[in-house]
Protein backbone atom coordinates (compact mmCIF):
# COMPACT_ATOMS: atom_id res chain seq x y z
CA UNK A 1 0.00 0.00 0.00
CA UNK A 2 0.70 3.81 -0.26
CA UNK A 3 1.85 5.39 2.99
CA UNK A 4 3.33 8.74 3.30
CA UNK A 5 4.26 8.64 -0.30
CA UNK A 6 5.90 5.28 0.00
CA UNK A 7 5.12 1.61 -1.11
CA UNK A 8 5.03 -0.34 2.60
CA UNK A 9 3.66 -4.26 3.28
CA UNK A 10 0.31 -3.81 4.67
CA UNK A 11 1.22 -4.58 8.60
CA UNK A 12 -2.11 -7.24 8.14
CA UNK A 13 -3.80 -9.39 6.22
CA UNK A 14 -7.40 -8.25 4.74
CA UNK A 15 -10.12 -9.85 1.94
CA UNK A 16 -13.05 -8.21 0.37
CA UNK A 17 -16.42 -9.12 0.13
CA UNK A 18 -19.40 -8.14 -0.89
CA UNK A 19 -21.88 -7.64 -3.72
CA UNK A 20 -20.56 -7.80 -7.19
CA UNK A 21 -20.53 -4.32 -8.13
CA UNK A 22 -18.43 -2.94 -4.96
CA UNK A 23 -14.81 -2.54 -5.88
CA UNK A 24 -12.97 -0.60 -3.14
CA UNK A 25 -10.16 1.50 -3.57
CA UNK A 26 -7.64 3.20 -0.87
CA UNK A 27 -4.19 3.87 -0.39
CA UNK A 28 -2.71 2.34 -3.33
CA UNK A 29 -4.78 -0.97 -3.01
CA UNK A 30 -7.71 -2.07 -4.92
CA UNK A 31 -10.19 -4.66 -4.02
CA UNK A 32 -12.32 -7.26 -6.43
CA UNK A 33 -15.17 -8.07 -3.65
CA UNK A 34 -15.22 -12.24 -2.95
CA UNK A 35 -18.42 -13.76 -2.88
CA UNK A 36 -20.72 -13.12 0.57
CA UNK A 37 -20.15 -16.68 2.63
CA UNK A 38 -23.55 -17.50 4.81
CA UNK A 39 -21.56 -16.31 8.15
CA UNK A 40 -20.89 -12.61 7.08
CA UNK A 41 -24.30 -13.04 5.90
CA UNK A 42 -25.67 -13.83 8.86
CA UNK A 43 -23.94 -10.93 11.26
CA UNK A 44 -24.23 -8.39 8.10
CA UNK A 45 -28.00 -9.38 8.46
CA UNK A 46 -27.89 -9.15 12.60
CA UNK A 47 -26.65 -5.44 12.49
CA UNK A 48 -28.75 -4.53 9.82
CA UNK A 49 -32.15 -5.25 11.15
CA UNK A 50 -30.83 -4.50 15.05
CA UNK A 51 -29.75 -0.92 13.63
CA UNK A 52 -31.56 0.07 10.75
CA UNK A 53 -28.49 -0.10 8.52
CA UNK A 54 -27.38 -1.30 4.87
CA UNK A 55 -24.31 -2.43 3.89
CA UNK A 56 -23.14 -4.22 0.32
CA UNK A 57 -19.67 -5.31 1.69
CA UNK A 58 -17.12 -6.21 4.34
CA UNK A 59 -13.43 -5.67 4.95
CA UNK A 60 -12.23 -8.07 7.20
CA UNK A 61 -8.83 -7.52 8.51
CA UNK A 62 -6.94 -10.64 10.29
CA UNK A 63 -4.74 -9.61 12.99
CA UNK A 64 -2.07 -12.79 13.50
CA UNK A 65 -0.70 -11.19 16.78
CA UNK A 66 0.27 -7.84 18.56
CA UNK A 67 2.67 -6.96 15.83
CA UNK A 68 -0.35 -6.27 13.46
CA UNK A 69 -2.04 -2.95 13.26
CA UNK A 70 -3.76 -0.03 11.47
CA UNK A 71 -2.11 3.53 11.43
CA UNK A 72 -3.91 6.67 12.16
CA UNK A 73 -6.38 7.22 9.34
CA UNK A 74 -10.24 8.47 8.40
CA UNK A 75 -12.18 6.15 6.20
CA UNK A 76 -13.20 8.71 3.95
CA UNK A 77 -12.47 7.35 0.53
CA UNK A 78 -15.29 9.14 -2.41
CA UNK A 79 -16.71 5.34 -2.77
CA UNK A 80 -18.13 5.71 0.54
CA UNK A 81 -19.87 8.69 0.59
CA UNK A 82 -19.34 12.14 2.31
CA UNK A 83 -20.42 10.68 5.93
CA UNK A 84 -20.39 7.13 5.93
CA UNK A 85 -21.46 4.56 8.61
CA UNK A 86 -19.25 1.97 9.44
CA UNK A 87 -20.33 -1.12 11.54
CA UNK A 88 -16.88 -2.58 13.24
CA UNK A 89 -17.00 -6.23 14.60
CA UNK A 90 -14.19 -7.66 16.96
CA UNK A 91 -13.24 -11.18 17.21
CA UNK A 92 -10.94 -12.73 19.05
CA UNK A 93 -8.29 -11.29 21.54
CA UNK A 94 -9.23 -7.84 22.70
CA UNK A 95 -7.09 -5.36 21.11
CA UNK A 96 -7.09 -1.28 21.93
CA UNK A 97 -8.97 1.42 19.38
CA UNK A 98 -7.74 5.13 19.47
CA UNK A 99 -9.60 8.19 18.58
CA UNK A 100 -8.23 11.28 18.02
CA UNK A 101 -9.61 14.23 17.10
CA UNK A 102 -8.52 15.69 13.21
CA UNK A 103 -9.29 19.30 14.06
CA UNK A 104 -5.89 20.29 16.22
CA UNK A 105 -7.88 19.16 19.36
CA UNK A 106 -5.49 16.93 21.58
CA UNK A 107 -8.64 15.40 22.59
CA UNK A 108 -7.90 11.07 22.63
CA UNK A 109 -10.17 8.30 23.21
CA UNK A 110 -9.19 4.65 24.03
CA UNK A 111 -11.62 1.87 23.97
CA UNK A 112 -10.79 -1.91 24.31
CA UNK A 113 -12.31 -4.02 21.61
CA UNK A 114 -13.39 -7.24 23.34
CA UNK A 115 -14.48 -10.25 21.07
CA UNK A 116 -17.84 -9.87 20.03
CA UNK A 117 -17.42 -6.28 20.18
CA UNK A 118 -19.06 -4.03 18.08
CA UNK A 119 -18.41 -0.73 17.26
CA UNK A 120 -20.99 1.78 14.99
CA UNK A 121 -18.70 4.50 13.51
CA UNK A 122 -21.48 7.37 13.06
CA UNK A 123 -22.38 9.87 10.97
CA UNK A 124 -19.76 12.75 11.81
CA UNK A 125 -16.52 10.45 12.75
CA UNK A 126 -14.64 9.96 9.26
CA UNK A 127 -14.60 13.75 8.92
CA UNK A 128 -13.93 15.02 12.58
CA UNK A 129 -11.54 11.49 13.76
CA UNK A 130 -9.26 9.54 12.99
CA UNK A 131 -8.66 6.09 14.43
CA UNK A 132 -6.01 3.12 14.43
CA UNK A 133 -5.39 -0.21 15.70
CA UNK A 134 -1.61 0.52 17.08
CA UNK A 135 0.73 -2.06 17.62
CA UNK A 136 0.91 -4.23 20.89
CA UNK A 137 3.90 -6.43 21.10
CA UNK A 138 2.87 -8.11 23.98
CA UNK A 139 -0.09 -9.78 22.45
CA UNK A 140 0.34 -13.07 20.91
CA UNK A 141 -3.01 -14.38 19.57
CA UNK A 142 -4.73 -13.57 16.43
CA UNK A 143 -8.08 -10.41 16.30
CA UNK A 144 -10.76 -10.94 13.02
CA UNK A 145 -11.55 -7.39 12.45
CA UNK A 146 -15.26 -7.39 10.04
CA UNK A 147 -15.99 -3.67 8.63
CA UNK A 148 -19.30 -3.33 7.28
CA UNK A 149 -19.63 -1.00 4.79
CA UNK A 150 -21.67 0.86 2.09
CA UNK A 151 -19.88 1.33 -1.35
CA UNK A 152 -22.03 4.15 -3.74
């Protein structure tokens, strides 16, 4: 991926999936969308009708361990729309979320994401925060990370 102007190894391991017409684009990379399997079916299905959202695909990014992470970053890519909802799902060992705010602000927010966690980014977040997954060395077991999303 792209990264400050640079060609880096994406410090994770993602797939794409969703309906056939949702190619996603960021940072260099470009995703093809894989076929829906019944299980993201299933919890794309649970949010939906528990929130009152819609979503045509699903990043999932596999954490194998501590090491793994997302930098600081707004999900704010045209194919999503100017104020996009994202529904987050954690699986596996609990790993820390940061917010920070993107308008000079030194405001911070840290939230654990336990399994079975889930997370609604709002309206309003992708254009006033930015979030990561930073690195914790310490950990040693693997985190499914499921982002539910709406491509236009």
């Amino acid at each position: 991926m792209k990264f400050g102007g640079k060609e880096v190894l994406v410090p994770r391991l993602q797939a794409w999936y969703g309906d056939t017409t949702t190619d996603y684009r960021y940072s260099g990379l470009r995703f093809t969308p894989l076929p829906w399997t019944p299980v993201l079916l299933d919890i794309k299905a649970e949010i939906e009708s528990n929130f009152g959202m819609h979503f045509n695909s699903v990043l999932l990014n596999y954490y194998r361990n501590g090491q793994d992470s997302v930098a600081w970053h707004s999900d704010k890519e045209a194919a999503l729309g100017p104020d996009p909802l994202i529904a987050s799902v954690s699986l596996g060992i609990e790993r820390k979320f940061d917010l920070k705010r993107r308008d000079g602000n030194k405001q911070k927010i840290s939230l654990g994401l336990a399994d079975g966690s889930l997370l609604i980014m709002g309206r309003g977040l992708q254009q006033h925060w930015s979030h990561q997954i930073p690195k914790q060395p310490w950990i040693t077991q693997p985190r499914i990370n499921l982002t539910f999303r709406f491509i236009h």
